[in-house]
Protein backbone atom coordinates (compact mmCIF):
# COMPACT_ATOMS: atom_id res chain seq x y z
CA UNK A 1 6.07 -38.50 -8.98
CA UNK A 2 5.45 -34.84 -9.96
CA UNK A 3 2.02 -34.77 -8.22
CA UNK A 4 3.19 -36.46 -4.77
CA UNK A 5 5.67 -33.35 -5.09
CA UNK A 6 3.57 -30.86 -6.13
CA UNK A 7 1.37 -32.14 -3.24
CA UNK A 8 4.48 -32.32 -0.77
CA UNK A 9 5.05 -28.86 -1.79
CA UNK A 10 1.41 -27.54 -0.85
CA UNK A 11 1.62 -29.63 2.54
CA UNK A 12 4.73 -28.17 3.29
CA UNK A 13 4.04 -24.51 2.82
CA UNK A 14 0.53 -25.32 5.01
CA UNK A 15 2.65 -26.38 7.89
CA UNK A 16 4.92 -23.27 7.50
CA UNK A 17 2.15 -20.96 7.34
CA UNK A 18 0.57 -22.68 10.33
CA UNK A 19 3.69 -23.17 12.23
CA UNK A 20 4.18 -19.11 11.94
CA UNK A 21 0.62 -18.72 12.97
CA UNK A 22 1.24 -20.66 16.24
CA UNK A 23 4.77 -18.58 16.81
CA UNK A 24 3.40 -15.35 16.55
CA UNK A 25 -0.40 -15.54 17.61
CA UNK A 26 0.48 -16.30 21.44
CA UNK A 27 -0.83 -15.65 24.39
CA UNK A 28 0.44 -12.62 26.42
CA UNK A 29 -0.24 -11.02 29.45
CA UNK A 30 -2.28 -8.11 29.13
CA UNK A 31 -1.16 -6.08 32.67
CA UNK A 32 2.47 -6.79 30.75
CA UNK A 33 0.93 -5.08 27.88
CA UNK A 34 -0.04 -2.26 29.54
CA UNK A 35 3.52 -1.90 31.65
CA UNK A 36 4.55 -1.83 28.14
CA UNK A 37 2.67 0.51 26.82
CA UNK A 38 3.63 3.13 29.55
CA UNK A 39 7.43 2.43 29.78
CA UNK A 40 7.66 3.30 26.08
CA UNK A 41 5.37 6.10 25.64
CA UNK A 42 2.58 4.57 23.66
CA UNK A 43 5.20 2.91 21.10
CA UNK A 44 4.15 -0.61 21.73
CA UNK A 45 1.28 -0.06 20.81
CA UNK A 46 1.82 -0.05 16.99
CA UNK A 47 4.67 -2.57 17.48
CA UNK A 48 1.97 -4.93 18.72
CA UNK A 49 -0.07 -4.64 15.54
CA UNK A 50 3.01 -5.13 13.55
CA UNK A 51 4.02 -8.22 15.17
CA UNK A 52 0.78 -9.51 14.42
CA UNK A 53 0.05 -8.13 11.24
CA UNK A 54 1.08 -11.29 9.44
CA UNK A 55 -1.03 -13.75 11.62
CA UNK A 56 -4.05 -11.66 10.98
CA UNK A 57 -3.67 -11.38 7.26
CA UNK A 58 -3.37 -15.27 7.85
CA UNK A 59 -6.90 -15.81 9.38
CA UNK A 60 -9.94 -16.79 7.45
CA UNK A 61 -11.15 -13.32 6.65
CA UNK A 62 -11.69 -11.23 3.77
CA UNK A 63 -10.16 -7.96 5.63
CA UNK A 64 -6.92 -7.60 5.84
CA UNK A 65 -4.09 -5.21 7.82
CA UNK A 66 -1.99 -2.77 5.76
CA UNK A 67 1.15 -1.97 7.41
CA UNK A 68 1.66 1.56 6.32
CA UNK A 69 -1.33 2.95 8.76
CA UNK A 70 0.98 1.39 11.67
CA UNK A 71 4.05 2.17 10.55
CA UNK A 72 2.75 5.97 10.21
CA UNK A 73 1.97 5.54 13.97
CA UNK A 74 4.54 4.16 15.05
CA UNK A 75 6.74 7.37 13.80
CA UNK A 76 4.50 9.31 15.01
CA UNK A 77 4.78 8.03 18.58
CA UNK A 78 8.48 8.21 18.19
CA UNK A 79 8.31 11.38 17.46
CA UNK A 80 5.82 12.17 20.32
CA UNK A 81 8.26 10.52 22.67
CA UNK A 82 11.68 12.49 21.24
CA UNK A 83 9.30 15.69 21.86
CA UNK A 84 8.74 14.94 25.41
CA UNK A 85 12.11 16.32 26.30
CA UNK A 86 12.12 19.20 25.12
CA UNK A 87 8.44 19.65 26.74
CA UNK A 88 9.50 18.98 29.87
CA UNK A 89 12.90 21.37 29.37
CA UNK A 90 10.25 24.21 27.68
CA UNK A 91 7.56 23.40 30.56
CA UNK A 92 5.51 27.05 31.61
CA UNK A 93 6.51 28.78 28.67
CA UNK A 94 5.06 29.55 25.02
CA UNK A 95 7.37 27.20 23.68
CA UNK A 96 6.62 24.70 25.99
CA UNK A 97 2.92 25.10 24.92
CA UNK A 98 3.11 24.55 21.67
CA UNK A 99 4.93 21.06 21.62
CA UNK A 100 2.05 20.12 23.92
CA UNK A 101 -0.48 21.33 21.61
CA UNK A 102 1.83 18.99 18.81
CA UNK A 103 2.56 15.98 20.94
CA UNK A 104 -1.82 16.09 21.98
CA UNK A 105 -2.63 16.15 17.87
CA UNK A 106 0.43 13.73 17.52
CA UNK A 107 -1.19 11.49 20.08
CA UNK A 108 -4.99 12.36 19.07
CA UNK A 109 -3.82 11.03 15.20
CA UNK A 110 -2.11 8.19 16.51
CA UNK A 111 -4.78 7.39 18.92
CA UNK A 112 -7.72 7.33 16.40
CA UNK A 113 -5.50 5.86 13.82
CA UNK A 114 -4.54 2.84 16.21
CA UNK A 115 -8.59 2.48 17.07
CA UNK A 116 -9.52 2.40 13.93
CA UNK A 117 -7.11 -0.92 13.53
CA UNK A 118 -8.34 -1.94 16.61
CA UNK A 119 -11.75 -2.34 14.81
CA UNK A 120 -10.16 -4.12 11.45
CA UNK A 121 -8.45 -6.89 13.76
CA UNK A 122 -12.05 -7.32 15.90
CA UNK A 123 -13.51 -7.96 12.14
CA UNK A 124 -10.94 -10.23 11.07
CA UNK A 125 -11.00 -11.51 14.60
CA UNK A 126 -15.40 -12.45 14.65
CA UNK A 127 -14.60 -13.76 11.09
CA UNK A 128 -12.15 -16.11 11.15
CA UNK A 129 -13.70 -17.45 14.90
CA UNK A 130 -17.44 -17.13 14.00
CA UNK A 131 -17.77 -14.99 17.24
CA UNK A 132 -18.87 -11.22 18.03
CA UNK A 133 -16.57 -9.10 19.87
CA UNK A 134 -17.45 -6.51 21.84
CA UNK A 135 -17.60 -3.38 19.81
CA UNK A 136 -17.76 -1.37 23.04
CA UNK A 137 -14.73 -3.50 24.86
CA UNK A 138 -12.96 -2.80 21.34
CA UNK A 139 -13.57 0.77 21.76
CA UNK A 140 -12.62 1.10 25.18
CA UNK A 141 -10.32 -1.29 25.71
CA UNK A 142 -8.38 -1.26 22.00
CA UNK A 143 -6.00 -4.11 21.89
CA UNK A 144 -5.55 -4.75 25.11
CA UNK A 145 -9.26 -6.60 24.76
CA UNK A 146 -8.03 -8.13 21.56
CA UNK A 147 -5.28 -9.69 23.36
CA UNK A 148 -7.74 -10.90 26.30
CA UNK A 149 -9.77 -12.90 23.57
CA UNK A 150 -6.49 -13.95 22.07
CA UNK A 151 -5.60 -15.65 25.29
CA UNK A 152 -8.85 -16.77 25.94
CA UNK A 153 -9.52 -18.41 22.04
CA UNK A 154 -5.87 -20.25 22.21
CA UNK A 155 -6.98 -21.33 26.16
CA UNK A 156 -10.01 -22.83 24.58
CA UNK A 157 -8.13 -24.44 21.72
């Protein structure tokens, strides 16, 4: 009796952790991505690798995604996007200026920081599905690509 449990209890928490998997690695529309991306300012960018951060963890790989590298971002493209006001009210003058020059090494950090995930995901990515992604599409391309092959794996599925 304590076995078929123990065993019900395994089975169970397999489905869950499938079950999640199928929720939350979907397939999504990458031009909607990108309309994304623009409406808010670069914040849905990290708020993709958040939403995913789970799934990935889940995959058959022995990297792994730390939140605290998106979360960083993702304040830091807040930040960049409360900034932009006062940019645009400052535009022409020294002030002005110098938020750009913070909001471009806000946005270069954020940027490189996001990339550099980008190429942790494409590793857990050609683990877990014995495949190679394109280092160059990952490069060029970020998540957007790793979204494309998203769709594209779950089509094939």
């Amino acid at each position: 009796h304590s076995i078929k449990r123990i065993f019900s209890k395994h089975l169970y928490k397999f489905k869950v952790n499938i079950a999640f998997m199928d929720i939350q690695l979907q397939k999504k529309s990458v031009l909607l991505m990108i309309f994304l991306t623009i409406i808010t300012y670069g914040i849905y960018i990290p708020v993709w690798f958040l939403n995913r951060k789970n799934v990935f963890n889940n995959l058959n790989s022995k990297e792994k995604i730390n939140k605290g590298p998106i979360i960083f971002v993702l304040v830091l493209f807040i930040i960049s996007a409360i900034i932009l006001i006062p940019s645009i009210l400052f535009m022409g003058t020294e002030i002005g200026a110098m938020i750009d020059g913070a909001d471009s090494i806000i946005n270069l950090v954020g940027g490189i920081t996001m990339l550099v995930m980008a190429f942790k995901v494409r590793r857990i990515m050609n683990e877990h599905y014995k495949t190679n992604l394109s280092a160059a599409a990952t490069f060029f391309f970020s998540f957007y690509y790793l979204q494309y092959k998203i769709n594209i794996f779950l089509e094939n599925k």
